[in-house]
Protein backbone atom coordinates (compact mmCIF):
# COMPACT_ATOMS: atom_id res chain seq x y z
CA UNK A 1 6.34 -20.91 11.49
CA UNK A 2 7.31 -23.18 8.60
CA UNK A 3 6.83 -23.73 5.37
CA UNK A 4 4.10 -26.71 5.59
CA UNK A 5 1.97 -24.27 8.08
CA UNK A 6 2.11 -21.82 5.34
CA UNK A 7 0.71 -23.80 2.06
CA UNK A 8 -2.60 -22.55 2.88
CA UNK A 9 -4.13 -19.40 4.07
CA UNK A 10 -4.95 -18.67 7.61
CA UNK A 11 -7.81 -16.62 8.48
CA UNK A 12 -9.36 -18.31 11.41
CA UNK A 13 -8.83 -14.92 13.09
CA UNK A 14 -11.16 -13.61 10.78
CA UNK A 15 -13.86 -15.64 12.13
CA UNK A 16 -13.17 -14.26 15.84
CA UNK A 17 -15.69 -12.39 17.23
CA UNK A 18 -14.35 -10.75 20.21
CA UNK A 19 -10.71 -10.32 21.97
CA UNK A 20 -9.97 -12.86 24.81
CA UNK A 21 -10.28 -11.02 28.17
CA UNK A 22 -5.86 -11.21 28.92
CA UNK A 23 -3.47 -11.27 26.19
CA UNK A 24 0.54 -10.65 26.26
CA UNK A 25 2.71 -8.67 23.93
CA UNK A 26 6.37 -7.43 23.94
CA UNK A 27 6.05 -4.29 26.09
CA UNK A 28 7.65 -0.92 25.50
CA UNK A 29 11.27 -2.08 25.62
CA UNK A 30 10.14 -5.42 23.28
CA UNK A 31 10.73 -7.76 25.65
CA UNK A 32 8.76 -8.27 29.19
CA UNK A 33 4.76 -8.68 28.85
CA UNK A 34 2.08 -6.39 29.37
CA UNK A 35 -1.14 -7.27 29.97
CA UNK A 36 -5.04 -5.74 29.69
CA UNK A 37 -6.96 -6.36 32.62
CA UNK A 38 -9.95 -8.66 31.97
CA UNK A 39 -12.16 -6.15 33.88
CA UNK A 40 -11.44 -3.72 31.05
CA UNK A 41 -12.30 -6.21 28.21
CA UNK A 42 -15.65 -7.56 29.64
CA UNK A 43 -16.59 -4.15 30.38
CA UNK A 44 -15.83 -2.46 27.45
CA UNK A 45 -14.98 -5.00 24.62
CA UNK A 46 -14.57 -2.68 21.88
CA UNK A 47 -11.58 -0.69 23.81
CA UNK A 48 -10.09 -4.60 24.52
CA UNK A 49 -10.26 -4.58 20.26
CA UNK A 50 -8.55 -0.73 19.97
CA UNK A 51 -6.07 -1.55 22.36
CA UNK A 52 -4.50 -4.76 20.72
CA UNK A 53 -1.42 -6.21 20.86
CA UNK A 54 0.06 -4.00 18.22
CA UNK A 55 -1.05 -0.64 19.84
CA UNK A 56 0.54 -2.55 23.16
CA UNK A 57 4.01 -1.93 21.76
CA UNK A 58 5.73 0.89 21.70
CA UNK A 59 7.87 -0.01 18.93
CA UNK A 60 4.47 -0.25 16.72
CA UNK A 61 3.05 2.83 17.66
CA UNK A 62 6.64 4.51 17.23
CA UNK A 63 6.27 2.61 14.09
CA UNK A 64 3.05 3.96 13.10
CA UNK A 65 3.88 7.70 13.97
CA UNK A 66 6.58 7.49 11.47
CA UNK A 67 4.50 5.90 9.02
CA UNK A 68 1.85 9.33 9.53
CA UNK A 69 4.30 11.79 9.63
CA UNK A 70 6.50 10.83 6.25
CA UNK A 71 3.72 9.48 4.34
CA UNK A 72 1.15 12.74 5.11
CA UNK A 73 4.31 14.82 3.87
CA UNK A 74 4.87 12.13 0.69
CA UNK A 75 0.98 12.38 0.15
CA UNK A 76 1.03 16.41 -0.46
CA UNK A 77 4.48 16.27 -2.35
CA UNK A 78 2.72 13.59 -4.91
CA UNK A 79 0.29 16.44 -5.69
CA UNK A 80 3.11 19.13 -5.37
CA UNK A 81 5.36 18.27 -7.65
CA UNK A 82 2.83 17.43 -10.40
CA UNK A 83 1.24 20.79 -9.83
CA UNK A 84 4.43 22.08 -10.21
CA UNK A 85 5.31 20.90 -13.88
CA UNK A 86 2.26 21.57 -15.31
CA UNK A 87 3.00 25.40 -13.71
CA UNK A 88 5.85 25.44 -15.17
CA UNK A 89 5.47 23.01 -18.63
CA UNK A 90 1.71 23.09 -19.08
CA UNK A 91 2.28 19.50 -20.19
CA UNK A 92 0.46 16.29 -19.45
CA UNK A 93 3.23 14.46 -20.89
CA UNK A 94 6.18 15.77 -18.93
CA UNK A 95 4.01 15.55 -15.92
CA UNK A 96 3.06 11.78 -16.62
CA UNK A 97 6.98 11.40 -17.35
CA UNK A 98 7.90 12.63 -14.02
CA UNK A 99 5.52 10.25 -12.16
CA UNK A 100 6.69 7.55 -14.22
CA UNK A 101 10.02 7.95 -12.91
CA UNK A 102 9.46 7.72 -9.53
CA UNK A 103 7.78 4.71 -10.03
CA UNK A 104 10.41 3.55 -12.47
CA UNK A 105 12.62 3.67 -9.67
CA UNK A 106 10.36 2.09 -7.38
CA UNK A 107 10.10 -1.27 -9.59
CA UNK A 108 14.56 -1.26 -10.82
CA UNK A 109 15.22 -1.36 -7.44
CA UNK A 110 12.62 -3.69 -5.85
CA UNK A 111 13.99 -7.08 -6.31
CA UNK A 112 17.47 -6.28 -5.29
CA UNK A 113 15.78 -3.84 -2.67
CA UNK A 114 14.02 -7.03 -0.76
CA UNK A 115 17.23 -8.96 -0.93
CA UNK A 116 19.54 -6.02 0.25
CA UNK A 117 16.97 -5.63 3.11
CA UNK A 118 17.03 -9.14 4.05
CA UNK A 119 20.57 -9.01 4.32
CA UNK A 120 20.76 -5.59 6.18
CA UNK A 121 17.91 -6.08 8.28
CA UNK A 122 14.54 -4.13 8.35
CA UNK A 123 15.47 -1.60 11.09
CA UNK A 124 18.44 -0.61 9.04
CA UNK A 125 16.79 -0.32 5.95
CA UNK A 126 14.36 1.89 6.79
CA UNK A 127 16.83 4.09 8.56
CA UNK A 128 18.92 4.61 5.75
CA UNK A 129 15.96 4.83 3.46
CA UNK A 130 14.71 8.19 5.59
CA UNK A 131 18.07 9.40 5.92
CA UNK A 132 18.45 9.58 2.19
CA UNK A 133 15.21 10.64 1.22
CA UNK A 134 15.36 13.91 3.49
CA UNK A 135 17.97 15.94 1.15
CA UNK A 136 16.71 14.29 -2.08
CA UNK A 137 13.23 16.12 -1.69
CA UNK A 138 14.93 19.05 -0.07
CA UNK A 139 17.26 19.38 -3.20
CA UNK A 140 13.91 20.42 -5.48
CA UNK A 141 13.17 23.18 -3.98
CA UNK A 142 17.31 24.26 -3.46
CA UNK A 143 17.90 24.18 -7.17
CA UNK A 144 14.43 26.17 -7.84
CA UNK A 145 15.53 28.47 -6.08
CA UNK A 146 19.05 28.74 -7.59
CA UNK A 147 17.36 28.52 -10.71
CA UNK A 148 18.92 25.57 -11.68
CA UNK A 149 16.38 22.67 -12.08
CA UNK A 150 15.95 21.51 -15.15
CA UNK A 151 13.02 19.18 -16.32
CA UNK A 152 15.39 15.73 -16.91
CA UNK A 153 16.76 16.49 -13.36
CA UNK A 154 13.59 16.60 -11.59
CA UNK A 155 13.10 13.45 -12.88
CA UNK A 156 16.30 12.09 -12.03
CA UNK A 157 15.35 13.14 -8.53
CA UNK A 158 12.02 11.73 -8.67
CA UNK A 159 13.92 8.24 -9.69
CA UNK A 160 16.03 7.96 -7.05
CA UNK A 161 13.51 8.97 -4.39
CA UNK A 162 11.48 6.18 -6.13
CA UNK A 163 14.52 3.40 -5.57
CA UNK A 164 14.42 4.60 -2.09
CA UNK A 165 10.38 3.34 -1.36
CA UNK A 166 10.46 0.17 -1.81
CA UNK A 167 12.72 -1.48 0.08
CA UNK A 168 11.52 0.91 2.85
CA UNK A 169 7.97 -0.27 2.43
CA UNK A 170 8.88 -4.28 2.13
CA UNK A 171 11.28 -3.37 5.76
CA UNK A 172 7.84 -1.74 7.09
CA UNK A 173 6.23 -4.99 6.85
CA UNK A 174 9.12 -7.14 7.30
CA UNK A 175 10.11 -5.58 10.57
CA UNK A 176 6.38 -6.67 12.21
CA UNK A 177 7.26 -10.44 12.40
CA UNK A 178 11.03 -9.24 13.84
CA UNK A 179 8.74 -7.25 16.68
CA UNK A 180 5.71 -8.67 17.00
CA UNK A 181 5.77 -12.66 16.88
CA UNK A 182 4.22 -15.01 13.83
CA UNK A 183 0.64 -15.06 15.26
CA UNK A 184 -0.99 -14.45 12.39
CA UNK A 185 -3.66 -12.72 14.24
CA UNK A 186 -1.17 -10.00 16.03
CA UNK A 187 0.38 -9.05 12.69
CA UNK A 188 -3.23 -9.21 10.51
CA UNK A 189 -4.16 -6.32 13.44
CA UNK A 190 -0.45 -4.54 12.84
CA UNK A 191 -1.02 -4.73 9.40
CA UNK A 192 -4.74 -3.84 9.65
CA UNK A 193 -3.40 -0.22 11.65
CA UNK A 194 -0.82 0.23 9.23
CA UNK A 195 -3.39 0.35 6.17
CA UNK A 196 -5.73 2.61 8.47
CA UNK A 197 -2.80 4.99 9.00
CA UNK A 198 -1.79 5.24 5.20
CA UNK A 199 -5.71 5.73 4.20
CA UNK A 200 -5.56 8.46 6.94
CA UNK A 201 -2.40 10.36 5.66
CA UNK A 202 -4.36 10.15 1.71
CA UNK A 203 -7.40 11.78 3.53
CA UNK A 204 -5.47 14.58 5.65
CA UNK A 205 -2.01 15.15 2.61
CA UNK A 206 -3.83 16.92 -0.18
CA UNK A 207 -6.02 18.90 1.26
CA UNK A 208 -3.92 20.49 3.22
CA UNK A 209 -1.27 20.49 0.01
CA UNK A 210 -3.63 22.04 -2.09
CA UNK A 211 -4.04 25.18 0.85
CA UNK A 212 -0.52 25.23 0.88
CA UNK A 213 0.17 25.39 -2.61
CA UNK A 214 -2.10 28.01 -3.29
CA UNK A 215 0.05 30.01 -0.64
CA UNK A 216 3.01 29.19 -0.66
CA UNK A 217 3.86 27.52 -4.13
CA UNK A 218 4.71 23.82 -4.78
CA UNK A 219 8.04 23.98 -4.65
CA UNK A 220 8.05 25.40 -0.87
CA UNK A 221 5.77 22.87 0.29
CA UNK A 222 8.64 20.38 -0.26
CA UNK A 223 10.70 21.35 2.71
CA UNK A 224 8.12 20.01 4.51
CA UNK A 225 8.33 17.03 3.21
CA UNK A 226 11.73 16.97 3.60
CA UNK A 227 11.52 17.32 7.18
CA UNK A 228 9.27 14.24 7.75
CA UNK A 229 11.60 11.72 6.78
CA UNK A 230 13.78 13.12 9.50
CA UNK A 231 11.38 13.06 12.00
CA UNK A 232 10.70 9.57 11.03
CA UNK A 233 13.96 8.50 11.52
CA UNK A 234 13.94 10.08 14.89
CA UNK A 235 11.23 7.93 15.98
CA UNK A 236 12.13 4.96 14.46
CA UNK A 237 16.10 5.12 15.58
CA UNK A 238 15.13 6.22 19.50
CA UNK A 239 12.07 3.97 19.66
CA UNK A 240 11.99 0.80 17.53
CA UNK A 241 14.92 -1.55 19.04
CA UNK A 242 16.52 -4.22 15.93
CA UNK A 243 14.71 -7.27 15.61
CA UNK A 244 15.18 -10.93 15.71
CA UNK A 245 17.03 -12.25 12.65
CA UNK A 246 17.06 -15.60 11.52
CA UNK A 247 19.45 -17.37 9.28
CA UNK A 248 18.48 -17.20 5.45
CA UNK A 249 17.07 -20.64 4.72
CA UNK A 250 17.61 -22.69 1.42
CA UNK A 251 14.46 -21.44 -0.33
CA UNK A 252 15.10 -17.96 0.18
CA UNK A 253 18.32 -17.93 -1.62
CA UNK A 254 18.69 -16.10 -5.09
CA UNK A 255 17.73 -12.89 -6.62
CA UNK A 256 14.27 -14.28 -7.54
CA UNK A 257 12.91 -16.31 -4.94
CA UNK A 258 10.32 -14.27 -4.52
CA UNK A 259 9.33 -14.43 -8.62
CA UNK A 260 9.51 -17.98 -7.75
CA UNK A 261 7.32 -18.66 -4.86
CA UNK A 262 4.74 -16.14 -6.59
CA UNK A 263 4.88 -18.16 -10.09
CA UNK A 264 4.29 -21.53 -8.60
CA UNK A 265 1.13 -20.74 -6.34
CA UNK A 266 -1.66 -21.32 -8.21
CA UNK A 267 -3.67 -18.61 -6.08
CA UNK A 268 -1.14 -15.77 -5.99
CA UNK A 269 0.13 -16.53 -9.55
CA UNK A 270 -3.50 -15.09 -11.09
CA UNK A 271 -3.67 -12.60 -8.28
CA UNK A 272 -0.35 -11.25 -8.82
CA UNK A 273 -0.98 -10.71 -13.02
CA UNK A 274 -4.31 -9.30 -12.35
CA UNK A 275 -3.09 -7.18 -9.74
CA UNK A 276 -0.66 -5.62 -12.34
CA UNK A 277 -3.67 -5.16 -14.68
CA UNK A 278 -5.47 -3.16 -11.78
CA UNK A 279 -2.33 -1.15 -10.73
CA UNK A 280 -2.27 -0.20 -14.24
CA UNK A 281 -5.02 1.24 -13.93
CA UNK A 282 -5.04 2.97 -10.72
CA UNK A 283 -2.42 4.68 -11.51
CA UNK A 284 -3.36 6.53 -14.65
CA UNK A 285 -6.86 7.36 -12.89
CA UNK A 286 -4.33 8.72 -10.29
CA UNK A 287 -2.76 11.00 -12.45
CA UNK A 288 -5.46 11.77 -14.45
CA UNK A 289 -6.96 13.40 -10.91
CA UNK A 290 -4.34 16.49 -10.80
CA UNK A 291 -4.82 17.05 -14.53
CA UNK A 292 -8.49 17.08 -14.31
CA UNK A 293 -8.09 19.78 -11.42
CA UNK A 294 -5.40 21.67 -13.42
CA UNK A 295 -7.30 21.57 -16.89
CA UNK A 296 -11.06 22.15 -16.21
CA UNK A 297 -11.13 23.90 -12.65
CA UNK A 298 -7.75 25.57 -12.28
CA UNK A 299 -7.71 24.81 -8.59
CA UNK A 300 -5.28 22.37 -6.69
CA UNK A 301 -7.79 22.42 -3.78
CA UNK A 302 -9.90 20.37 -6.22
CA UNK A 303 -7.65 18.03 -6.91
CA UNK A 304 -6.56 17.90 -3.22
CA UNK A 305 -10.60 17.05 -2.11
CA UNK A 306 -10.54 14.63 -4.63
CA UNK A 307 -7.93 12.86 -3.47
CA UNK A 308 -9.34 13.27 0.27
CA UNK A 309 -12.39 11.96 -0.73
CA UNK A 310 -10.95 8.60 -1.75
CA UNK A 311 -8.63 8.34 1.16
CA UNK A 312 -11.64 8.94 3.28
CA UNK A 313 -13.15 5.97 1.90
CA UNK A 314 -10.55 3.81 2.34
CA UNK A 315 -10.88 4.21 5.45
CA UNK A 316 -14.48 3.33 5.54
CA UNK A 317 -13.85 0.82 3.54
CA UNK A 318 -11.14 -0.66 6.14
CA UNK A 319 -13.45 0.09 8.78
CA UNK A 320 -16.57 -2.18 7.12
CA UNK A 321 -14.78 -4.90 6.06
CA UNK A 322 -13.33 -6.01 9.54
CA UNK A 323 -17.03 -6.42 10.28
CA UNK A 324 -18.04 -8.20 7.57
CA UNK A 325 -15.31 -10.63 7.93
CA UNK A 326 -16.61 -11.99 10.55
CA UNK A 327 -19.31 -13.38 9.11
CA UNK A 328 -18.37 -13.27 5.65
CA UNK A 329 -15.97 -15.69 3.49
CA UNK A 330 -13.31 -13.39 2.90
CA UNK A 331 -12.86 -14.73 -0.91
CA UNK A 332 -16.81 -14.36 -1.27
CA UNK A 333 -15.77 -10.54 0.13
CA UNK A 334 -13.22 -10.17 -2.78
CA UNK A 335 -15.28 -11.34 -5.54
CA UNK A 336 -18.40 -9.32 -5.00
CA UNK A 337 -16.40 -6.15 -4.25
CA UNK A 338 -14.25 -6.68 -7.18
CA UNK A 339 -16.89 -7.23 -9.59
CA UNK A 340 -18.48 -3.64 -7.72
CA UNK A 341 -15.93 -2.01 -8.39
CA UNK A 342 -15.77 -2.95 -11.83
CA UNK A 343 -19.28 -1.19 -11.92
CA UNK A 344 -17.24 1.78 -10.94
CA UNK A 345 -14.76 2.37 -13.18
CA UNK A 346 -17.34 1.89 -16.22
CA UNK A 347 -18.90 4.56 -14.53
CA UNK A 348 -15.77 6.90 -15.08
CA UNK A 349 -16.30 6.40 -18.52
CA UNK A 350 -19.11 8.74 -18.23
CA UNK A 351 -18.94 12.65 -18.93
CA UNK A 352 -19.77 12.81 -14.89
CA UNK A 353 -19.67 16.40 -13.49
CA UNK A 354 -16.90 16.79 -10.56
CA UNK A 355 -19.37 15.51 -7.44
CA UNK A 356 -20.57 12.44 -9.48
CA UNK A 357 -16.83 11.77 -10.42
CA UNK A 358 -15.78 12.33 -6.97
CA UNK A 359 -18.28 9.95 -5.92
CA UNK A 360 -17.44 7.18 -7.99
CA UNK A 361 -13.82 7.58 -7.27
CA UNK A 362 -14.55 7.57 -3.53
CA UNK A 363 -16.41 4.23 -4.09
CA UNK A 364 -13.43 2.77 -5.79
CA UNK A 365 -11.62 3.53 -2.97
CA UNK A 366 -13.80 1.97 -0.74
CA UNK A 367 -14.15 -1.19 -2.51
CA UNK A 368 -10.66 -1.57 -2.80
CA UNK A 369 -9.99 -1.48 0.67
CA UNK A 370 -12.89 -4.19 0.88
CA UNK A 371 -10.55 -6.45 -1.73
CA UNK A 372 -7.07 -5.51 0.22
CA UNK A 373 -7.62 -6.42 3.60
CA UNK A 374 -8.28 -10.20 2.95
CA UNK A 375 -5.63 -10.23 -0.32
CA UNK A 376 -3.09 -8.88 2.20
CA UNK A 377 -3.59 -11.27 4.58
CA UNK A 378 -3.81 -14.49 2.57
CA UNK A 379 -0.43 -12.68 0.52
CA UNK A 380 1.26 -13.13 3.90
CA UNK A 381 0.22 -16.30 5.38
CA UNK A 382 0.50 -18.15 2.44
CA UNK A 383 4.56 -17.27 2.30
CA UNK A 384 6.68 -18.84 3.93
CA UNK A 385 8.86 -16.72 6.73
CA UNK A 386 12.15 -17.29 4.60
CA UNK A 387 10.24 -16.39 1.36
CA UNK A 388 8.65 -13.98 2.60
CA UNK A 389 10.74 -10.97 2.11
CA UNK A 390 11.71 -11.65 -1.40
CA UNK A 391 8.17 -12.45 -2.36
CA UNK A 392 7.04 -8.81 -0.92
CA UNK A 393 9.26 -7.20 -2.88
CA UNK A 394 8.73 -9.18 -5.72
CA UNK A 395 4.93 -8.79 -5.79
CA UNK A 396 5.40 -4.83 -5.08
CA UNK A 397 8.30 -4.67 -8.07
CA UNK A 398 5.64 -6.22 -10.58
CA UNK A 399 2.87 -3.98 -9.16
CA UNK A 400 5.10 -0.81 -10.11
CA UNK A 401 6.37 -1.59 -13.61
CA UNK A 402 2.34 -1.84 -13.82
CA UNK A 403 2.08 1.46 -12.01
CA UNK A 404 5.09 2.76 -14.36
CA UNK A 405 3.11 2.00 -17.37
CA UNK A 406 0.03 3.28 -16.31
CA UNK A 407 1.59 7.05 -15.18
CA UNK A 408 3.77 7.44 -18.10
CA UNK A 409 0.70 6.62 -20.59
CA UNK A 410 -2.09 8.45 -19.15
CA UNK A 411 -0.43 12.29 -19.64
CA UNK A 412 0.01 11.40 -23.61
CA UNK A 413 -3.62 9.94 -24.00
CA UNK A 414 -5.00 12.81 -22.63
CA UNK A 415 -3.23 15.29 -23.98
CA UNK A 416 -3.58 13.93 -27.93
CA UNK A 417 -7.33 12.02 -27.30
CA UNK A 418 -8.90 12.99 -24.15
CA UNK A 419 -9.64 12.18 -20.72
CA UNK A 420 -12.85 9.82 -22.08
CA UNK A 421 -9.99 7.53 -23.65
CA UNK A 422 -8.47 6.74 -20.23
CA UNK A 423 -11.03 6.25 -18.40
CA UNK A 424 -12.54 3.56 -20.93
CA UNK A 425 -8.83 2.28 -20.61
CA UNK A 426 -8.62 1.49 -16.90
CA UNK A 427 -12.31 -0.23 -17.46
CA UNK A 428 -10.97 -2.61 -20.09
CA UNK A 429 -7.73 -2.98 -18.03
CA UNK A 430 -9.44 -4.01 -14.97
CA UNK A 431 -12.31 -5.89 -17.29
CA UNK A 432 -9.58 -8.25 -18.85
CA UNK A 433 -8.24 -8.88 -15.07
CA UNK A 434 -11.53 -9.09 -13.18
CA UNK A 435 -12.18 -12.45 -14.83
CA UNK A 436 -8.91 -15.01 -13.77
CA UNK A 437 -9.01 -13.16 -10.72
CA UNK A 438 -12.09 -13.67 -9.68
CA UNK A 439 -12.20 -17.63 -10.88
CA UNK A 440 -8.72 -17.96 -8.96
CA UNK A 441 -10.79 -16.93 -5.68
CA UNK A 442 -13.66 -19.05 -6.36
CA UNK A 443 -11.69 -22.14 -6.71
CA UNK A 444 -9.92 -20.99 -3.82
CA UNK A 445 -13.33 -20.76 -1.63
CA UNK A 446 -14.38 -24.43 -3.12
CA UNK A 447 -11.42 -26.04 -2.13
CA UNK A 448 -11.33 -25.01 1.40
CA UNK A 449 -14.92 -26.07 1.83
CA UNK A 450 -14.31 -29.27 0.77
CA UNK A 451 -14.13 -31.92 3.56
CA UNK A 452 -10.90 -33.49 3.89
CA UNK A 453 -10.29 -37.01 2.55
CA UNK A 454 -9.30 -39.07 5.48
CA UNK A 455 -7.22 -42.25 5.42
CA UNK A 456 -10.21 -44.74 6.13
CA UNK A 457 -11.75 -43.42 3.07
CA UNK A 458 -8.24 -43.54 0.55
CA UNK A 459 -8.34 -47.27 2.15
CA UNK A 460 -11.85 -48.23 1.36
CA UNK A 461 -11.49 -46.32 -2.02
């Protein structure tokens, strides 16, 4: 794919209303072609839709297994180790500060992360990512134990797990191209399960950490955990072969190429500064969610539902917008769900009772997996294939000095003003962010419905 074929968004496949009857994908050794019988697809098109290319490969679904496994066991440490110091502090603040440093180390390293990965190659990355991130969680609980773990090195830990995400999650998508081919459509669908299987491990992780809490203690729950990155690295090393690199082009030199291509696109440019507006945002409703369980109710399982409920409806949400995008302009998609969800998070505002606020945070959820799916794929077929590892990272480094801010303020609001204040702080956040965004996919929408000017008509003008 080249650059010119990228200047624009492609979502024809959007627009595609069922699966051909024969299609070909790299089989379970990447390279010969498997096919699914046309007598399967006429007769039963929705199992020709579950069985895709992507779930074809047994690199992807080795791919996907990983993804389950470490992120279900990431999903009930992010409520663990909160839980944990506010046990052991009784401290918004410290717990905020904790948070914050994971995500700290998410953003410091993201940048150089994407270039390092481009260099290394995605397989690799993610590899070493796992590998590292096993003893790192495992070392919380060891020092507990030895009595030993003091508040500014749990943080220190948290960091450096942080600096260990990123470039694992740009490698994630990276490595889909390197397995899968550039048809847009094939890695929209990879993408599309990958989402599905994150939104699942938010749904199934804290419910089951706040059981597990409850009897075994946070800090045990981490060898858990700390197990999952190794059997993600099992799957990944025996299962997903290394894909096909290409030389580094001319464009995708420099530390900042990414920035670059981000800053001059005059659709992702107000995306990408809203989007740190609404990551903001998220993320102190995210930690407000385990203080809110710890404060009023005194019960992780609370906070564990809570946080069920809205992975639960991102994956309804995932599951409706698929459908609607097939008859739906996906930009018309984005700007009614945004300005939904903006509804929403007035609604927080409220003095809600824990169902309501469940509700509304479940709906949130859902109507950002409406906005993602589309975002996502415009994100990635507007980049060019050189570009587009920098500008991954990039985009995901600006989204978690965002997330930074918005973890490391929310535990001092609450504890010196009150939840009310941070609520009414993620609706102005998102207010001030709703608007450019918005406009940016509006002008978006015009533009490609506007005919073409052809050269007959530059001649007669």
């Amino acid at each position: 794919m080249t650059a010119a074929a990228t200047d624009a968004p492609n979502l024809a496949w959007f627009a595609q209303r069922s699966v051909p009857p024969m299609e070909t994908a790299r089989d379970w050794a990447g390279s010969r072609s498997i096919s699914l019988p046309s007598s399967t697809a006429l007769l039963c098109p929705w199992f020709a839709r579950l069985t895709a290319v992507p779930l074809r490969s047994r690199p992807m679904l080795a791919l996907l297994a990983a993804e389950a496994v470490s992120t279900t066991g990431s999903q009930m440490t992010w409520l663990a180790v909160p839980w944990f110091v506010l046990e052991t502090t009784g401290s918004p603040t410290r717990m905020s500060v904790v948070l914050a440093a994971e995500f700290l180390g998410m953003a410091l390293v993201g940048i150089p992360g994407g270039a390092v990965a481009a260099r290394l190659g995605a397989r690799r990355m993610l590899l070493a990512c796992d590998l590292g991130r096993a003893p790192l969680v495992a070392l919380v609980p060891l020092l507990h134990v030895a009595g030993i773990l003091s508040f500014p090195l749990l943080a220190a830990i948290t960091f450096v797990l942080g600096a260990l995400w990123t470039p694992a999650y740009s490698s994630q998508r990276v490595i889909l191209p390197e397995l899968l081919g550039e048809d847009d459509r094939v890695l929209a669908q990879a993408n599309a399960f990958l989402r599905a299987t994150t939104s699942t491990t938010v749904l199934v992780g804290p419910p089951i950490a706040g059981v597990l809490i409850a009897a075994l203690g946070a800090t045990n729950l981490l060898w858990l955990d700390a197990g999952t990155f190794l059997v993600s690295f099992a799957l990944i090393a025996l299962f997903v072969p290394p894909g096909d690199r290409r030389p580094e082009a001319e464009d995708a030199r420099g530390l900042f190429a990414g920035v670059r291509f981000l800053w001059r696109d005059r659709l992702l440019r107000p995306w990408t500064l809203a989007g740190a507006g609404f990551e903001l945002g998220s993320q102190a409703l995210f930690a407000v969610i385990p203080v809110l369980a710890f404060l009023r109710f005194d019960d992780p399982t609370v906070a564990g539902w809570l946080w069920a409920a809205f992975g639960a409806a991102g994956i309804a949400g995932n599951a409706l917008v698929v459908v609607a995008l097939r008859r739906i302009d996906p930009y018309l998609i984005v700007v009614v769900a945004k300005v939904g969800q903006l509804v929403l998070f007035w609604l927080l505002a409220l003095d809600l009772p824990v169902v309501a606020f469940g509700a509304t945070v479940a709906g949130v959820s859902f109507l950002a997996s409406v906005i993602n799916a589309p975002v996502t794929a415009v994100q990635t077929t507007r980049a060019p294939v050189s570009v587009r590892p920098h500008a991954m990272a990039a985009y995901m480094t600006l989204m978690l000095v965002a997330g930074t801010v918005g973890l490391a303020s929310a535990g001092p609001v609450i504890e010196h003003v009150g939840f009310r204040a941070v609520f009414v702080g993620i609706a102005v956040v998102h207010t001030i962010g709703t608007g450019p965004f918005v406009l940016a996919a509006l002008r978006e929408r015009a533009e490609r419905a506007r005919p073409p000017v052809t050269t007959s008509k530059r001649a007669r003008a």
